[in-house]
C-alpha atoms as a PDB file:
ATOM      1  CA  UNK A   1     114.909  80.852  79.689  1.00  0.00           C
ATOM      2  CA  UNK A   2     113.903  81.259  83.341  1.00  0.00           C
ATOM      3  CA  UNK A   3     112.040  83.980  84.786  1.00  0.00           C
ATOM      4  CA  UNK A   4     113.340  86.076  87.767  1.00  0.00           C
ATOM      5  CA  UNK A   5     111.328  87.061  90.733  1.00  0.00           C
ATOM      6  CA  UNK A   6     111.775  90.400  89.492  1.00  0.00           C
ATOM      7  CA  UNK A   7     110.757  89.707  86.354  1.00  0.00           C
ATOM      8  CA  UNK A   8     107.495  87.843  88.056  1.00  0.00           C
ATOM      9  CA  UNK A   9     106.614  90.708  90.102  1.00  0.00           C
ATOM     10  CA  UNK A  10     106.436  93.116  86.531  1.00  0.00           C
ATOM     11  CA  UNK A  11     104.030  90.527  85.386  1.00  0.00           C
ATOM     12  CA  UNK A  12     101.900  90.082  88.365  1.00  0.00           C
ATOM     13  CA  UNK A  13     101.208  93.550  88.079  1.00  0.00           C
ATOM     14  CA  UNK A  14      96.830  94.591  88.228  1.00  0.00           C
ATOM     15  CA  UNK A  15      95.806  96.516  85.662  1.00  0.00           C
ATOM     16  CA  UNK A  16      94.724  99.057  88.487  1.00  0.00           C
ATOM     17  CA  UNK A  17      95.149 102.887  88.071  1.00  0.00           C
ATOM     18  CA  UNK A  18      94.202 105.229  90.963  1.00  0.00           C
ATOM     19  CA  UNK A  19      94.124 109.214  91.903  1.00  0.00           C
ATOM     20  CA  UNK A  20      93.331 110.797  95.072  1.00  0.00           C
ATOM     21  CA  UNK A  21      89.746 110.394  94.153  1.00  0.00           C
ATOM     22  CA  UNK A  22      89.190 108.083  91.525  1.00  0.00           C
ATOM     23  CA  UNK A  23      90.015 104.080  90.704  1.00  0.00           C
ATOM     24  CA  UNK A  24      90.189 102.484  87.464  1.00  0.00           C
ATOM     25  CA  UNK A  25      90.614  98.446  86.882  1.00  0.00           C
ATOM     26  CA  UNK A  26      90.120  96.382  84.545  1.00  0.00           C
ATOM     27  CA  UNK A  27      88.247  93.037  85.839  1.00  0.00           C
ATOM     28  CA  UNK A  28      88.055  89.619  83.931  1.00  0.00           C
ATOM     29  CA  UNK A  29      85.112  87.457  85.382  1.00  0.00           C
ATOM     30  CA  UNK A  30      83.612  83.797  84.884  1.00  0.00           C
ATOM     31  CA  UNK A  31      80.030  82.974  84.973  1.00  0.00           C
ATOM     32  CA  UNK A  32      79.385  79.143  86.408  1.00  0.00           C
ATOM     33  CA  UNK A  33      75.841  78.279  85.622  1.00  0.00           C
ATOM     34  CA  UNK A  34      74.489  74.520  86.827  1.00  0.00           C
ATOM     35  CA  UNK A  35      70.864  73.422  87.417  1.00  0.00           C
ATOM     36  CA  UNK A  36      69.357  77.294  87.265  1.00  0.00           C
ATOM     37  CA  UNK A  37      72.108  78.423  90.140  1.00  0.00           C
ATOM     38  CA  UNK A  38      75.121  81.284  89.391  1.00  0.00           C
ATOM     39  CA  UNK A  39      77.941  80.618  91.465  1.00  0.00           C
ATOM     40  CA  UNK A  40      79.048  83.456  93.458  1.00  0.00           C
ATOM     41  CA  UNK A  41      81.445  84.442  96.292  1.00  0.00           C
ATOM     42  CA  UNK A  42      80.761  85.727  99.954  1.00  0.00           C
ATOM     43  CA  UNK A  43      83.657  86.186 102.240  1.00  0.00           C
ATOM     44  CA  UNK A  44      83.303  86.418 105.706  1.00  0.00           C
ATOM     45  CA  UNK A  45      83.623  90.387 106.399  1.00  0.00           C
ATOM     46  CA  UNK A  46      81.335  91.769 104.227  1.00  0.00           C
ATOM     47  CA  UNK A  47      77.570  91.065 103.875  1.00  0.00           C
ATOM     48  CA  UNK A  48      77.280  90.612  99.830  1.00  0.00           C
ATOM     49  CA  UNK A  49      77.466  88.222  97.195  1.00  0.00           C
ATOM     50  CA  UNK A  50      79.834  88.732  94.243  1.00  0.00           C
ATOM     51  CA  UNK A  51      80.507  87.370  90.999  1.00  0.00           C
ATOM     52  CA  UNK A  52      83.643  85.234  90.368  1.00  0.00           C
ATOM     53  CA  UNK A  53      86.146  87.024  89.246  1.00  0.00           C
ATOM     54  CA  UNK A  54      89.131  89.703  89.637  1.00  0.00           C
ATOM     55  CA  UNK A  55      91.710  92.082  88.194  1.00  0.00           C
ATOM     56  CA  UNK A  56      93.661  91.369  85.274  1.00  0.00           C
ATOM     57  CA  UNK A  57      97.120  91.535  85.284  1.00  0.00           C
ATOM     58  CA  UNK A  58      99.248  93.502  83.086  1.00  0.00           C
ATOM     59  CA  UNK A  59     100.409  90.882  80.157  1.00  0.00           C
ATOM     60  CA  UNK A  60      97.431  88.308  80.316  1.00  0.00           C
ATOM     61  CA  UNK A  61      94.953  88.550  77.907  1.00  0.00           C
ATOM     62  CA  UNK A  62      91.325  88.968  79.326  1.00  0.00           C
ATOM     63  CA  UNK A  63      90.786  85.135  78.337  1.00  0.00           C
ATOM     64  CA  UNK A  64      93.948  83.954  80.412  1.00  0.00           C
ATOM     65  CA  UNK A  65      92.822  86.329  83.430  1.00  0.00           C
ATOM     66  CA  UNK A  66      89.891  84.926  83.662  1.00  0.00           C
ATOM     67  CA  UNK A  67      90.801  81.097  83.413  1.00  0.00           C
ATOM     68  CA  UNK A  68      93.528  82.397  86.308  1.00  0.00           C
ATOM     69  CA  UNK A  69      90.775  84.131  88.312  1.00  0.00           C
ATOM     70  CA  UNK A  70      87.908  81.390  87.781  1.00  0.00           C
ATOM     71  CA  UNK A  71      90.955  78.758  89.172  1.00  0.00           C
ATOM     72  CA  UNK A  72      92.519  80.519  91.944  1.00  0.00           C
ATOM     73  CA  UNK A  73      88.342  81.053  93.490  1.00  0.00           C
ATOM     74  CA  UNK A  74      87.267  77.560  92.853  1.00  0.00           C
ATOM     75  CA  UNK A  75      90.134  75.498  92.499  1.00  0.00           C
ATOM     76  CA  UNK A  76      89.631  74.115  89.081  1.00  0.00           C
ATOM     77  CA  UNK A  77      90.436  74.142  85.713  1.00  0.00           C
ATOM     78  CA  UNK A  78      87.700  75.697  83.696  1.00  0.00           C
ATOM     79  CA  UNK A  79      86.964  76.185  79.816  1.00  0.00           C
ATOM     80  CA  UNK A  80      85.640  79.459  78.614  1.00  0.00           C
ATOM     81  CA  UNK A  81      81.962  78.680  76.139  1.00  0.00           C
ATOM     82  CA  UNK A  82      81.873  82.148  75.279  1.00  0.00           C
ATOM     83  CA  UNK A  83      81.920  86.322  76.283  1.00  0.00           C
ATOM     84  CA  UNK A  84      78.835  87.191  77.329  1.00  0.00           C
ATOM     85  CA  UNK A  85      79.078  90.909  78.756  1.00  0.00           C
ATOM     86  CA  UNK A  86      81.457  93.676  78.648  1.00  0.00           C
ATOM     87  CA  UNK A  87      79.258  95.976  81.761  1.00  0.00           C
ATOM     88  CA  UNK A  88      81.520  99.419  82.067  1.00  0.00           C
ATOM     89  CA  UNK A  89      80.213 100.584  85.584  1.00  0.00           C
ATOM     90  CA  UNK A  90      80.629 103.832  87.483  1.00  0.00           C
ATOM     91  CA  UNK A  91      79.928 103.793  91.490  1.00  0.00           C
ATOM     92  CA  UNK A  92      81.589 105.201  94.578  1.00  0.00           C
ATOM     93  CA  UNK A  93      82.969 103.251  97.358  1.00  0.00           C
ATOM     94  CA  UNK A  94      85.281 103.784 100.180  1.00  0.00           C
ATOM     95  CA  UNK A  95      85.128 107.173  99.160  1.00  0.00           C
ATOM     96  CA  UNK A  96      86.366 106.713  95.588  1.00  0.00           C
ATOM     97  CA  UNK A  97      85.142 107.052  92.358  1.00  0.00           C
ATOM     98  CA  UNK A  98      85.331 103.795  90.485  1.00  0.00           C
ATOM     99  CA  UNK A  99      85.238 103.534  86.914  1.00  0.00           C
ATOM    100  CA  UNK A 100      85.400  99.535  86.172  1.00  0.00           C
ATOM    101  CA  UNK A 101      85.513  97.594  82.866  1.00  0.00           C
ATOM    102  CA  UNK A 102      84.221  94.077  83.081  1.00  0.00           C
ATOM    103  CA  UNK A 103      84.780  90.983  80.822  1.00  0.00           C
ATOM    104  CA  UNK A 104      81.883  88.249  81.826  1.00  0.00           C
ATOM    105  CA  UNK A 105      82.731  84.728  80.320  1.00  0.00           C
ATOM    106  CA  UNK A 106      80.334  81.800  80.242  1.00  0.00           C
ATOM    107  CA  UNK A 107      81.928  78.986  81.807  1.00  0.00           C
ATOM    108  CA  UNK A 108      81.171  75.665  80.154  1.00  0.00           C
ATOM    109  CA  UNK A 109      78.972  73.172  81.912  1.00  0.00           C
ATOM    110  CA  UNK A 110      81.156  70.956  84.545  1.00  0.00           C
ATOM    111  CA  UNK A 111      80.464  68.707  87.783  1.00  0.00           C
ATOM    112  CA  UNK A 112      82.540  70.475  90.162  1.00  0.00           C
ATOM    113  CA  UNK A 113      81.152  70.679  93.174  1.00  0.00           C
ATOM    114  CA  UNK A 114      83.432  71.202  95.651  1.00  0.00           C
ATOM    115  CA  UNK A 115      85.874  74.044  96.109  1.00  0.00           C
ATOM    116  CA  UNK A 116      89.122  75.122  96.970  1.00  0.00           C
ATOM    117  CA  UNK A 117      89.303  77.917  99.955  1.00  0.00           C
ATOM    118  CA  UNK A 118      90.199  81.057  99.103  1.00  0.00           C
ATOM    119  CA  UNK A 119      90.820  84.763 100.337  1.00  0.00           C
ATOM    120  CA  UNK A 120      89.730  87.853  99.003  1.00  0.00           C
ATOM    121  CA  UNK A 121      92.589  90.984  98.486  1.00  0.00           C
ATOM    122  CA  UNK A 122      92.288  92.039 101.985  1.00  0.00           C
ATOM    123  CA  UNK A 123      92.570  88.358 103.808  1.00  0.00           C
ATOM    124  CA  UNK A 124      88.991  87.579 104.174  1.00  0.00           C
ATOM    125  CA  UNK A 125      87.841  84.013 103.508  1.00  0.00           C
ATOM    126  CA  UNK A 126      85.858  82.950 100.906  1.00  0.00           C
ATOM    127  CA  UNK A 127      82.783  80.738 100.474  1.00  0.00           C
ATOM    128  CA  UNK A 128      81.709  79.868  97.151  1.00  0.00           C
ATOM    129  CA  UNK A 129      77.812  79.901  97.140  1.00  0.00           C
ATOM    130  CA  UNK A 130      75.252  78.987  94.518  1.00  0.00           C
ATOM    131  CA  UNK A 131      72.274  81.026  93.841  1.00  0.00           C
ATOM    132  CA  UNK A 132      68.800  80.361  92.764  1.00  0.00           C
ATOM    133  CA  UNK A 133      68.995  82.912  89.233  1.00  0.00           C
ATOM    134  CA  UNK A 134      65.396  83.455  89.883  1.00  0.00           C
ATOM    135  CA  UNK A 135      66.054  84.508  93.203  1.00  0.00           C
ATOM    136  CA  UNK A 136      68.706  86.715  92.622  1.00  0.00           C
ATOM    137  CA  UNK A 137      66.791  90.003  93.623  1.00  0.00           C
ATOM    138  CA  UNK A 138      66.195  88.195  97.164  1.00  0.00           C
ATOM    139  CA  UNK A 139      70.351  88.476  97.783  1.00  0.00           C
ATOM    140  CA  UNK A 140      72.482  91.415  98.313  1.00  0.00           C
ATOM    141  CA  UNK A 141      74.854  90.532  95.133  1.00  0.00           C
ATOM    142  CA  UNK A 142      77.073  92.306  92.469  1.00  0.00           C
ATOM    143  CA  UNK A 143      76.437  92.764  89.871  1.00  0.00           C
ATOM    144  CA  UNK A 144      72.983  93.944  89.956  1.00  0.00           C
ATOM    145  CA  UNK A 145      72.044  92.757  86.042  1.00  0.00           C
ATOM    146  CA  UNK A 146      72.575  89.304  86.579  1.00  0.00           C
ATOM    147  CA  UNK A 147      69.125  90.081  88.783  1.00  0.00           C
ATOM    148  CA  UNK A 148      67.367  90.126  84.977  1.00  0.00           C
ATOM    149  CA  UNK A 149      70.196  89.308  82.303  1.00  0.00           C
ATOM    150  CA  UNK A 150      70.966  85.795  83.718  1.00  0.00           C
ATOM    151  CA  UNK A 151      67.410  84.432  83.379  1.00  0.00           C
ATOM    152  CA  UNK A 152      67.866  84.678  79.406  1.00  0.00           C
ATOM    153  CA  UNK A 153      71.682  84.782  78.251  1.00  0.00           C
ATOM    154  CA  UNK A 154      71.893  86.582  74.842  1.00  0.00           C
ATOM    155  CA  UNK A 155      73.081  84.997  72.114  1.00  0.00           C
ATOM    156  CA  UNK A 156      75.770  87.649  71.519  1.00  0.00           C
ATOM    157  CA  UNK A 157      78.026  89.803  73.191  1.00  0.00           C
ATOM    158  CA  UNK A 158      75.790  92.536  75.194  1.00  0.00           C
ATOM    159  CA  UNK A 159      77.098  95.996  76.454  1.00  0.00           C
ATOM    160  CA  UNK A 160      76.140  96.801  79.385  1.00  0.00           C
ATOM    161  CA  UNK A 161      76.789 100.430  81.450  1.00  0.00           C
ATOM    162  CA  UNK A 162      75.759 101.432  85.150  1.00  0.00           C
ATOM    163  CA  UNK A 163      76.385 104.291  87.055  1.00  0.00           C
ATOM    164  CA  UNK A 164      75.871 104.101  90.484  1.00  0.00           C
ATOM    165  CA  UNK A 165      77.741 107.487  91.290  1.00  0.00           C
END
């Protein structure tokens, strides 16, 4: 059975809800970790570091979002090791109330060091960057836990909540 372009665009669809004043996503996000360094994403308009990751779509499980999101950043195939945080944050930007629930997955251990190029939503280019986790605090990058939680990953799921509003 083939799909139709119609049929694509339904399932390409972010899980993404928005008011006059307030956003709501849903966000499914890998965590590369190699010799003490997080890899993380800058793109050439803005002046901060971000985790990998991105929206889910509506239809993928959080797993398969991630794998998607994790590929489509770096340009390679990566397993999940495990779920590591679910972080519910609350913070304003643009002018807009966000409300975001994030999925952070472990990423196992690979030798990848070279990555595809890639744009953010709005166009932007992309550079993948690596980041000394005990240096963390030193950069301007999202999210702001990773500053402490990265130095000692827990050996279960943790919950973690910010509000930035």
């Amino acid at each position: 059975m083939s799909i139709s372009n119609k049929d694509k665009e339904q399932n390409e669809i972010d899980a993404f809800l928005k008011t006059n004043t307030r956003r709501f996503r849903v966000r499914a996000c890998g965590i590369i970790i190699k010799d003490n360094k997080v890899l993380m994403v800058k793109n050439d308009v803005d002046d901060y570091y971000y985790s990998l990751g991105g929206a889910i779509q509506i239809g993928e499980t959080i797993e398969e979002a991630c794998l998607r999101e994790v590929l489509e950043e770096t340009g390679h195939n990566n397993e999940i090791d495990r779920l590591l945080y679910v972080h519910e944050n609350f913070f304003n930007l643009e002018g807009f109330l966000w409300h975001e629930l994030a999925f952070y997955f472990l990423m196992k251990e690979n030798n990848n060091n070279e990555f595809a190029i890639s744009y953010g939503s709005f166009g932007s280019k992309e550079e993948k960057v690596w980041i000394p986790i005990d240096k963390f605090s030193e950069y301007k990058a999202y999210p702001k836990f990773f500053e402490k939680e990265l130095k000692s990953l827990p050996k279960n799921i943790k919950m973690i909540t910010t509000f930035e509003w």
